[in-house]
PDB file of N, CA and C in Angstrom:
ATOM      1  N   UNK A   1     -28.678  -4.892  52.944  1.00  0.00           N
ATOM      2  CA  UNK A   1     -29.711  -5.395  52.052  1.00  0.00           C
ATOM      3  C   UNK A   1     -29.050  -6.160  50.910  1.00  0.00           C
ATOM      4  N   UNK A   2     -29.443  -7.595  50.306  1.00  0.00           N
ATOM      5  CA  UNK A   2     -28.839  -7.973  49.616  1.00  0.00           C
ATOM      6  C   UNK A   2     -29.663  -7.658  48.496  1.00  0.00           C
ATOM      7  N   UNK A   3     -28.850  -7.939  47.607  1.00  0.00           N
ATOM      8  CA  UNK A   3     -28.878  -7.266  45.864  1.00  0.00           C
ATOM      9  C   UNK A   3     -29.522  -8.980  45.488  1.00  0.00           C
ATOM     10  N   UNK A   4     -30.721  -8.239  44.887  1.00  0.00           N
ATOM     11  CA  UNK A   4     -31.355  -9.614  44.051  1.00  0.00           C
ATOM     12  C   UNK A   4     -30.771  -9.411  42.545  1.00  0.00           C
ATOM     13  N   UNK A   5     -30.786 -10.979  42.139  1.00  0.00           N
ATOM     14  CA  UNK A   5     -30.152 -10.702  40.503  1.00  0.00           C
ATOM     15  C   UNK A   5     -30.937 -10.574  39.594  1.00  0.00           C
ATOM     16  N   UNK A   6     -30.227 -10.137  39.021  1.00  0.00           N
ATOM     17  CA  UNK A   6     -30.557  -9.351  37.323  1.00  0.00           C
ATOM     18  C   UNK A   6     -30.307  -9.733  36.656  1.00  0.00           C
ATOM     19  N   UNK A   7     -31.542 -10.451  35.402  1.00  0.00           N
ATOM     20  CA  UNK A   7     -31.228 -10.711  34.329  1.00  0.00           C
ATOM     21  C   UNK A   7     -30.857 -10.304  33.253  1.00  0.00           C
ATOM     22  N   UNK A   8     -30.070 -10.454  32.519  1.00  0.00           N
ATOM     23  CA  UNK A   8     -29.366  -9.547  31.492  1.00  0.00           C
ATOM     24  C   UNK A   8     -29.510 -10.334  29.917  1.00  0.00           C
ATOM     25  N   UNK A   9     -30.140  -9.938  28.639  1.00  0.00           N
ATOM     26  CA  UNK A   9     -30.242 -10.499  27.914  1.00  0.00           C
ATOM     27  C   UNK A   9     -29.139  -9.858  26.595  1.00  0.00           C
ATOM     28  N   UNK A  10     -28.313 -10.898  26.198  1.00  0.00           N
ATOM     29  CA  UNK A  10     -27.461  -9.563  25.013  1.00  0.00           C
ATOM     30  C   UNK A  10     -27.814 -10.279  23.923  1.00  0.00           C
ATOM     31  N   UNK A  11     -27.635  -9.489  23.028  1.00  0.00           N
ATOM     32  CA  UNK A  11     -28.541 -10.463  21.722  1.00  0.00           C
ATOM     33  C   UNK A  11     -27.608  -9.899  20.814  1.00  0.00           C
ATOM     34  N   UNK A  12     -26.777 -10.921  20.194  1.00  0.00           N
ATOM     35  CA  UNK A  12     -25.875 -10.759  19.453  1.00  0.00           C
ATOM     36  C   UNK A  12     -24.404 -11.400  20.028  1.00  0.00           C
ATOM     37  N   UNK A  13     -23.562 -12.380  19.108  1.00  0.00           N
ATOM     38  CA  UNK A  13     -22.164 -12.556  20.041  1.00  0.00           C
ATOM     39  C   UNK A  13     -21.210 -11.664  19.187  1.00  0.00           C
ATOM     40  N   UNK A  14     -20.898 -10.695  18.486  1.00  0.00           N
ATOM     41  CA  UNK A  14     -19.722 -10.004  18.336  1.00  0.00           C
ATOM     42  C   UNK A  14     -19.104  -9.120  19.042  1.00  0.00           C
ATOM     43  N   UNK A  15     -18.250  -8.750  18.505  1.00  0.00           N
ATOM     44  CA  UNK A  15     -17.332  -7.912  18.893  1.00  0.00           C
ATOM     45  C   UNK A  15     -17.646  -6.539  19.900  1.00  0.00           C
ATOM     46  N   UNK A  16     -19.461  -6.236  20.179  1.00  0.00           N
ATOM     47  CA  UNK A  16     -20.143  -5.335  21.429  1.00  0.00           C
ATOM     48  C   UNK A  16     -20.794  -6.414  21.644  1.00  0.00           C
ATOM     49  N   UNK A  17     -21.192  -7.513  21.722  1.00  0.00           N
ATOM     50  CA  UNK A  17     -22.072  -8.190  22.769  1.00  0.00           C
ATOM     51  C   UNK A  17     -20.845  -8.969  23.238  1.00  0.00           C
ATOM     52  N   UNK A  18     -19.718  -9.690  23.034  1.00  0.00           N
ATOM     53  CA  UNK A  18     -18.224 -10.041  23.689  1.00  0.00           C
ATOM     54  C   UNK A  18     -18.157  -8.969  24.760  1.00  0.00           C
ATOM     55  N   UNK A  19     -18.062  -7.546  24.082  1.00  0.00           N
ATOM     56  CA  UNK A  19     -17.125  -6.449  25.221  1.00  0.00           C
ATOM     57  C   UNK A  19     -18.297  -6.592  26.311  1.00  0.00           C
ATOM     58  N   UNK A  20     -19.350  -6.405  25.959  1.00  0.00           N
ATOM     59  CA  UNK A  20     -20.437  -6.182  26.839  1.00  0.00           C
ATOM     60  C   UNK A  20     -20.369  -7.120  28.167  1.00  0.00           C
ATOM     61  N   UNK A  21     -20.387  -8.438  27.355  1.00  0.00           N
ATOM     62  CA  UNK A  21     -20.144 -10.018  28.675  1.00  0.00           C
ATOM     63  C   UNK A  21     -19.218  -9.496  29.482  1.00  0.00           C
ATOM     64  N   UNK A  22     -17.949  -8.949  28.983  1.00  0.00           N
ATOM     65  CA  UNK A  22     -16.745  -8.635  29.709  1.00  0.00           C
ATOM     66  C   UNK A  22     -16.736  -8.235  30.795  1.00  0.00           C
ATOM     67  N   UNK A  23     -17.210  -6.549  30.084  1.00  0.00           N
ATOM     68  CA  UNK A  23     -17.797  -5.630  31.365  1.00  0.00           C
ATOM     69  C   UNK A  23     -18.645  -6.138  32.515  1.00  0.00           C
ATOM     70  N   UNK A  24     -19.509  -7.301  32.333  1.00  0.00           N
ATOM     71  CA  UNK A  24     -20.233  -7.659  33.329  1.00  0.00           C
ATOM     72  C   UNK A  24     -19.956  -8.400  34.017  1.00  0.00           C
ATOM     73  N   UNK A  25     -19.107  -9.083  33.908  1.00  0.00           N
ATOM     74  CA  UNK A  25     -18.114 -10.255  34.117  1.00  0.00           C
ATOM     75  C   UNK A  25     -18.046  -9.938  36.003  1.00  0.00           C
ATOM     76  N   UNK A  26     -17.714  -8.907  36.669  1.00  0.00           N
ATOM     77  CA  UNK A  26     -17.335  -8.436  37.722  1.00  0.00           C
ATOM     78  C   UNK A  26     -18.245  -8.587  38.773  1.00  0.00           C
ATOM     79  N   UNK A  27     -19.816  -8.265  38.272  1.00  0.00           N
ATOM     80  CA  UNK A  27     -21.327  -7.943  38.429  1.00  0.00           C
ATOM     81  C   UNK A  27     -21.840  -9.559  39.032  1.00  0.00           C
ATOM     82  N   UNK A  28     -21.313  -9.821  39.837  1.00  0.00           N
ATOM     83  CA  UNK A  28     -22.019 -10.943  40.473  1.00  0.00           C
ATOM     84  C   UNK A  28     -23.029 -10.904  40.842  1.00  0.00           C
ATOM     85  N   UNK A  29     -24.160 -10.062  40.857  1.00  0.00           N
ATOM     86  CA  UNK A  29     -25.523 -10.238  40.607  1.00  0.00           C
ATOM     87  C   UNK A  29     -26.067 -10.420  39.491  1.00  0.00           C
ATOM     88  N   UNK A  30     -25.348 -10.201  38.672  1.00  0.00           N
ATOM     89  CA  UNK A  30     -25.745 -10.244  36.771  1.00  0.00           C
ATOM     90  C   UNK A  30     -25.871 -11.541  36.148  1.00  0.00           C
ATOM     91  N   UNK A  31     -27.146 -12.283  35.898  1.00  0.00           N
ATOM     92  CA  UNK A  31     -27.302 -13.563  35.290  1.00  0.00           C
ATOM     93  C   UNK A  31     -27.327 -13.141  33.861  1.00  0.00           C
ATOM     94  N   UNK A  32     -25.669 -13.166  33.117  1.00  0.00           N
ATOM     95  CA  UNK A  32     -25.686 -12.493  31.663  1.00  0.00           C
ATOM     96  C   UNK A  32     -26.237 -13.852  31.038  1.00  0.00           C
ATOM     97  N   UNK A  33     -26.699 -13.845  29.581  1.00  0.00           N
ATOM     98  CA  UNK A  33     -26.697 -14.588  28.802  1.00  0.00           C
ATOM     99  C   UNK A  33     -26.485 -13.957  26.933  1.00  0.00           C
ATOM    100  N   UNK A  34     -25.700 -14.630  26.872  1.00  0.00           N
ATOM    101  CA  UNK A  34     -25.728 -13.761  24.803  1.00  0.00           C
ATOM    102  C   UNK A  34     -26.544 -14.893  24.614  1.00  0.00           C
ATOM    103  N   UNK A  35     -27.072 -14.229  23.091  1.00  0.00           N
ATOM    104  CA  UNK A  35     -27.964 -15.093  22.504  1.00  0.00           C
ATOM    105  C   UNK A  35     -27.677 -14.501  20.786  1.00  0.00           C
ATOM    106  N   UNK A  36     -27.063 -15.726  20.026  1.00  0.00           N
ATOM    107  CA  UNK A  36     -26.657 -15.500  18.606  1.00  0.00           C
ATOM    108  C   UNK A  36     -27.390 -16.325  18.014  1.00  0.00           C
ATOM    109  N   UNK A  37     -27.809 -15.885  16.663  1.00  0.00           N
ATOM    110  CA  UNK A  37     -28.114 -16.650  15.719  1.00  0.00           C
ATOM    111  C   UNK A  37     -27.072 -17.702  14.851  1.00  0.00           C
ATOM    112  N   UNK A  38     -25.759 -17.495  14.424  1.00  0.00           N
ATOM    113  CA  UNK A  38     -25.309 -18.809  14.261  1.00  0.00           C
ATOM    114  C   UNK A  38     -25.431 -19.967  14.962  1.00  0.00           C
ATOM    115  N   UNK A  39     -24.957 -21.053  14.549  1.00  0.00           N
ATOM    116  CA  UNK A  39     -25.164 -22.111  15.323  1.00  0.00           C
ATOM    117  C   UNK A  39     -23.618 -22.642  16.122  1.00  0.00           C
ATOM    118  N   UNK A  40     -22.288 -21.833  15.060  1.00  0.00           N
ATOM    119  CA  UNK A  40     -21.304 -21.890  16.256  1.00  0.00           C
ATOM    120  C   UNK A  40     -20.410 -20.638  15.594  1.00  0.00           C
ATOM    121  N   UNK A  41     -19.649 -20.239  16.503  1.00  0.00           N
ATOM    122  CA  UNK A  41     -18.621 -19.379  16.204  1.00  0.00           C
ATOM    123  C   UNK A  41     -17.378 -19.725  15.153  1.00  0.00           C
ATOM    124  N   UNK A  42     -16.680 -18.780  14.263  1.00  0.00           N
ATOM    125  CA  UNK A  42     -16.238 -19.344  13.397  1.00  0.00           C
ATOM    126  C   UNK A  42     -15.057 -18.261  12.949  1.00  0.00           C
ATOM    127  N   UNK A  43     -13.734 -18.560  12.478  1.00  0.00           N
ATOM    128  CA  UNK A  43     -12.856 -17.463  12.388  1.00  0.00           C
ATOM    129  C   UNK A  43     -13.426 -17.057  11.413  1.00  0.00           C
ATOM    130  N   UNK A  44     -13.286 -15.459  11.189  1.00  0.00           N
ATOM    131  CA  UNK A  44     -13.414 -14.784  10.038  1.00  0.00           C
ATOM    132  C   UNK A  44     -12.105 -13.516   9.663  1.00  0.00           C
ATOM    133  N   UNK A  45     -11.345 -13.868   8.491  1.00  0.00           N
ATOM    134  CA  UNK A  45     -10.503 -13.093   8.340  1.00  0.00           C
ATOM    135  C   UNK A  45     -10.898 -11.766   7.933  1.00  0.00           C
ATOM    136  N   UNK A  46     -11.131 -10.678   8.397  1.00  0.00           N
ATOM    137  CA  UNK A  46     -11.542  -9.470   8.566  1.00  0.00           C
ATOM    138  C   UNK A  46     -10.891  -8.707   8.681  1.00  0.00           C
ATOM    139  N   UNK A  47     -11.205  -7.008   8.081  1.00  0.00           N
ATOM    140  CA  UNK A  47     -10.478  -6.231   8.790  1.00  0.00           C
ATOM    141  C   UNK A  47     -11.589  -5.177   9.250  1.00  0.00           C
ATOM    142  N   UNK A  48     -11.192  -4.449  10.285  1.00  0.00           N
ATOM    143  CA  UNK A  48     -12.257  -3.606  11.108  1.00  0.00           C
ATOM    144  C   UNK A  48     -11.376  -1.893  11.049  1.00  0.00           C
ATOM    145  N   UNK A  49     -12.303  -0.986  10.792  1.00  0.00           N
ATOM    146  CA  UNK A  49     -12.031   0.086  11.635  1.00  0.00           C
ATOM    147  C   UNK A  49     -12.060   0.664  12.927  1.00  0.00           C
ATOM    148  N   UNK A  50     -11.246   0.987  13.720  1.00  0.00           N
ATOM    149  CA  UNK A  50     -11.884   1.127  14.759  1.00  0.00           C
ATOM    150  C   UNK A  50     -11.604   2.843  15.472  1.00  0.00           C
ATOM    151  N   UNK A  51     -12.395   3.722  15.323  1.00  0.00           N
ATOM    152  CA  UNK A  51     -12.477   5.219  15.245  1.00  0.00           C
ATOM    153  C   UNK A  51     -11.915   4.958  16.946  1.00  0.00           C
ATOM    154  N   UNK A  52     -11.139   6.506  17.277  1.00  0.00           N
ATOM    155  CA  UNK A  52     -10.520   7.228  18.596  1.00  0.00           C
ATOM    156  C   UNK A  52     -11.703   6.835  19.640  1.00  0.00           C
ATOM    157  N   UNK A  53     -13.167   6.831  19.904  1.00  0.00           N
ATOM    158  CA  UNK A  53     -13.720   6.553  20.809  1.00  0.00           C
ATOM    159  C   UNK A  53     -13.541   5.046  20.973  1.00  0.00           C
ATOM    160  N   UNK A  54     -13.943   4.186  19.884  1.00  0.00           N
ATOM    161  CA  UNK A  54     -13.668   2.916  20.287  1.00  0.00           C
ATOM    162  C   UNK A  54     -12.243   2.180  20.543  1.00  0.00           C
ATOM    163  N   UNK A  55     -11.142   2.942  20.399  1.00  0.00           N
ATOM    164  CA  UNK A  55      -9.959   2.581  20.885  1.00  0.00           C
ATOM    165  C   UNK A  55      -9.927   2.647  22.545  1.00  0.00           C
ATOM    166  N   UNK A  56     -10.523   4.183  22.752  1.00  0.00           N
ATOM    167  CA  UNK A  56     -10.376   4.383  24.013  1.00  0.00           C
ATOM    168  C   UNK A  56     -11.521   3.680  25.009  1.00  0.00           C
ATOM    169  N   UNK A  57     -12.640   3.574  24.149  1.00  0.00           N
ATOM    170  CA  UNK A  57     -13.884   2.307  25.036  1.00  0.00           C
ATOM    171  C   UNK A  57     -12.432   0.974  25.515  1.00  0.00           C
ATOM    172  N   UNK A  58     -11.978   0.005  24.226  1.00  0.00           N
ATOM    173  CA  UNK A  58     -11.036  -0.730  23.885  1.00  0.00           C
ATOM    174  C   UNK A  58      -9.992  -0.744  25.622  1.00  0.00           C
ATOM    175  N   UNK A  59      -9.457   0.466  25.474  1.00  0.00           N
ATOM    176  CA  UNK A  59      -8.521   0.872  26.484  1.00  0.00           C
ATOM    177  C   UNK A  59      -8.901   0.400  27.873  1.00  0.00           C
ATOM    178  N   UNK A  60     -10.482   1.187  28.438  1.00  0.00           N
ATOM    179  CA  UNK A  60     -10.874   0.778  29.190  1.00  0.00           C
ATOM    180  C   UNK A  60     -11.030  -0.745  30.213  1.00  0.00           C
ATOM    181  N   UNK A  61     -11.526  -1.533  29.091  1.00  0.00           N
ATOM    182  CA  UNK A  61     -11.829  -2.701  28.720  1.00  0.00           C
ATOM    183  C   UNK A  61     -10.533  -3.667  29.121  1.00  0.00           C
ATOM    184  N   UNK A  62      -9.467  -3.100  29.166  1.00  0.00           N
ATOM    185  CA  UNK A  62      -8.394  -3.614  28.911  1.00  0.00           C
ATOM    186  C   UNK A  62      -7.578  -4.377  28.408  1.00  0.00           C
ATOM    187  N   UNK A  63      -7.539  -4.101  27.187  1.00  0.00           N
ATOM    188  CA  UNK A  63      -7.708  -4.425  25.704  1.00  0.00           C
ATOM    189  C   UNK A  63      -6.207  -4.317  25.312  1.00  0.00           C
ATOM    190  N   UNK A  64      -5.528  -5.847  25.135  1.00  0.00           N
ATOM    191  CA  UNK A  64      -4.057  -5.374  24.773  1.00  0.00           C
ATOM    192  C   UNK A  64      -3.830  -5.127  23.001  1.00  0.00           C
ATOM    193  N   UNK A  65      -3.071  -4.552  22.805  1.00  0.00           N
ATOM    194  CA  UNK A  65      -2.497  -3.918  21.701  1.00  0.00           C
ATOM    195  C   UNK A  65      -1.804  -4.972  20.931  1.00  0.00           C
ATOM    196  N   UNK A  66      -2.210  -4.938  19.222  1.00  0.00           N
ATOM    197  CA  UNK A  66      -1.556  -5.972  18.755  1.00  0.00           C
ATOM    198  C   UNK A  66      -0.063  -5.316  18.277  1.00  0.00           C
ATOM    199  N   UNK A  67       1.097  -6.395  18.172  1.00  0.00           N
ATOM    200  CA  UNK A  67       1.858  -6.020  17.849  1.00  0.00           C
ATOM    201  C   UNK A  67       2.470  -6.530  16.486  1.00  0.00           C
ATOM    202  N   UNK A  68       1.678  -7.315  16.051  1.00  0.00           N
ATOM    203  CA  UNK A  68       2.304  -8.002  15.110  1.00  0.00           C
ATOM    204  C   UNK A  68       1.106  -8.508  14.107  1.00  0.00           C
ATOM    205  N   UNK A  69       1.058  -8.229  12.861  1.00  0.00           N
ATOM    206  CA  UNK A  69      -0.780  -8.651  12.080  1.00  0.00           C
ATOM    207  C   UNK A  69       0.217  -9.303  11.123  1.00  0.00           C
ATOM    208  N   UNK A  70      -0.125 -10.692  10.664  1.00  0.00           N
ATOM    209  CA  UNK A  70       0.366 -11.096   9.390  1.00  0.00           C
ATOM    210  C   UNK A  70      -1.208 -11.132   8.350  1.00  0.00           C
ATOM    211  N   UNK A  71      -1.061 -10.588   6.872  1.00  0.00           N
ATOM    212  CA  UNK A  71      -2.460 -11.218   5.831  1.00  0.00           C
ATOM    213  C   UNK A  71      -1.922 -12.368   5.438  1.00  0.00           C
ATOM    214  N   UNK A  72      -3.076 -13.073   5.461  1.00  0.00           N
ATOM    215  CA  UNK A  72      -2.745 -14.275   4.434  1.00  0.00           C
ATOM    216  C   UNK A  72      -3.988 -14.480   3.577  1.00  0.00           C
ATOM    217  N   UNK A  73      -3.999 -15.115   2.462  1.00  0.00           N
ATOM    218  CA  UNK A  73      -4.539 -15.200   1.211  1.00  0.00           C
ATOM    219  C   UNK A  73      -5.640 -16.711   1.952  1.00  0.00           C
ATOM    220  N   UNK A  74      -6.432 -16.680   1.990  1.00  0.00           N
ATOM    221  CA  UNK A  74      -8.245 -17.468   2.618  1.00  0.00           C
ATOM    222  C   UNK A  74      -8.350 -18.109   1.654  1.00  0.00           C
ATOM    223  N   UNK A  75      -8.029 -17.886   0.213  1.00  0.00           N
ATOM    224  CA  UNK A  75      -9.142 -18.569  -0.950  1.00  0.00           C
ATOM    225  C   UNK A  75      -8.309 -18.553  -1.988  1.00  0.00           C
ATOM    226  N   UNK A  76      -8.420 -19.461  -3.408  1.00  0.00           N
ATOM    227  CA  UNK A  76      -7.844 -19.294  -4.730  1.00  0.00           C
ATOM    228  C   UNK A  76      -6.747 -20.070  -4.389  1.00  0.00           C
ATOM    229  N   UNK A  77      -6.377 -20.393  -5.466  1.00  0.00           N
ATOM    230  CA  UNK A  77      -4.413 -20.762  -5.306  1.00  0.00           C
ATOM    231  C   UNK A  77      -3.583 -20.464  -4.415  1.00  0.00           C
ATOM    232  N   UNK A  78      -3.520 -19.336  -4.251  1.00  0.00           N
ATOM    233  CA  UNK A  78      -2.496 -19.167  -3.213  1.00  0.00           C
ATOM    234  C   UNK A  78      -2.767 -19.475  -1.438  1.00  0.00           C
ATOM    235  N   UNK A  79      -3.931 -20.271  -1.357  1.00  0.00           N
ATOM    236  CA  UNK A  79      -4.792 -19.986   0.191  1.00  0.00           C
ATOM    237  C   UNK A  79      -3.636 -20.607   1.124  1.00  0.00           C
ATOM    238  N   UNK A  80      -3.523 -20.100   1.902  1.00  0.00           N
ATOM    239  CA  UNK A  80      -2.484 -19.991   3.147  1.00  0.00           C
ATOM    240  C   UNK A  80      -1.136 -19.132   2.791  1.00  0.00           C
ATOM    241  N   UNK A  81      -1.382 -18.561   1.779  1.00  0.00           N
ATOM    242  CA  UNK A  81       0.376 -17.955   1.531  1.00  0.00           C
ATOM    243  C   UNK A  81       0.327 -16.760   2.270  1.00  0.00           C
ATOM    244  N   UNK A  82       1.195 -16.036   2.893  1.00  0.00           N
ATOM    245  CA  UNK A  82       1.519 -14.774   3.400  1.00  0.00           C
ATOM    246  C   UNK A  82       1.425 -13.750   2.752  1.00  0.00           C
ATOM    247  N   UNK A  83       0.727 -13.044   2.524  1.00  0.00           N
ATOM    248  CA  UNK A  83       0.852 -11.346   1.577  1.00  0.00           C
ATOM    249  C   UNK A  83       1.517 -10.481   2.155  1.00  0.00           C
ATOM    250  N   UNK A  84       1.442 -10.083   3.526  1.00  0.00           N
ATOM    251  CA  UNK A  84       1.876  -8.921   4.264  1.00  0.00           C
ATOM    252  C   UNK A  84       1.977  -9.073   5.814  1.00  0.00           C
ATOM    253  N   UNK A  85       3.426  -8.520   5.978  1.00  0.00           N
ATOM    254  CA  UNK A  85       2.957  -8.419   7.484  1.00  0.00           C
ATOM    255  C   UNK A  85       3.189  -6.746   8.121  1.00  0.00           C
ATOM    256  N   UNK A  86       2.960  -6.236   9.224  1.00  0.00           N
ATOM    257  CA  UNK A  86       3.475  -5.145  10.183  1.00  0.00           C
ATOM    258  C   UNK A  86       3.462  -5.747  11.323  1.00  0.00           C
ATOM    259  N   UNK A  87       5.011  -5.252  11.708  1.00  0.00           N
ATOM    260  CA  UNK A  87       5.332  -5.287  13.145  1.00  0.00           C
ATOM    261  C   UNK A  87       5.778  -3.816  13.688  1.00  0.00           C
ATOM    262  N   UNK A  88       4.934  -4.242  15.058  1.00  0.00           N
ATOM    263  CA  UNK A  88       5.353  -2.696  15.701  1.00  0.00           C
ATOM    264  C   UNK A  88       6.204  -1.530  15.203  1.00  0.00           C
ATOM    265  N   UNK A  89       7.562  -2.146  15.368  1.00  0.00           N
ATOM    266  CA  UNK A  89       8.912  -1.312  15.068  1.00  0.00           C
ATOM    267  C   UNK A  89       8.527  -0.642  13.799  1.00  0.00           C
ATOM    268  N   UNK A  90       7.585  -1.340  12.665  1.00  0.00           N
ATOM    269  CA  UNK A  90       8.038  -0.514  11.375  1.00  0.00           C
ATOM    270  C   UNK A  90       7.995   0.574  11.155  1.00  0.00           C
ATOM    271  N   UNK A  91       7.173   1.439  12.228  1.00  0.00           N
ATOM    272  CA  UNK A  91       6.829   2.755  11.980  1.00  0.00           C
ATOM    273  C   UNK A  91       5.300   3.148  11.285  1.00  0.00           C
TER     274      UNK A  91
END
């Protein structure tokens, strides 16, 4: 019996309507579509928490590990200068 498709509506493009596309990605019956209110995507220098379940959702997902984060200064005088970095090794 063949599998009729399914429409899939995600409403929202961040960081769970992204993972979400992902996951469905496989689902060749799945007619995904996101649907965002901006009008385009745009970097945002951020920082996120992300608690032991959503690492391990993350994991699943297959989600590589950063190894290296530099900050840099977005705004004011100093915009593009380096503040901080961590790399793996530091401990």
């Amino acid at each position: 019996m063949a599998r009729s498709t399914i429409r899939v509506a995600i409403v929202g493009g961040g960081m769970a309507g992204g993972s979400l596309l992902h996951a469905f990605i496989p689902h060749l019956h799945l007619d995904v579509h996101i649907f965002e209110s901006a009008s385009a995507f745009r970097q945002a220098g951020m920082a996120i928490g992300v608690a032991r379940n959503a690492l391990d959702t993350l994991d699943l997902l297959g989600a590589v590990p950063v190894r290296h984060v530099r900050f840099m200064l977005a705004q004011g005088e100093g915009i593009g200068n380096m503040i901080d970095q961590a790399n793996d090794d530091d401990g």
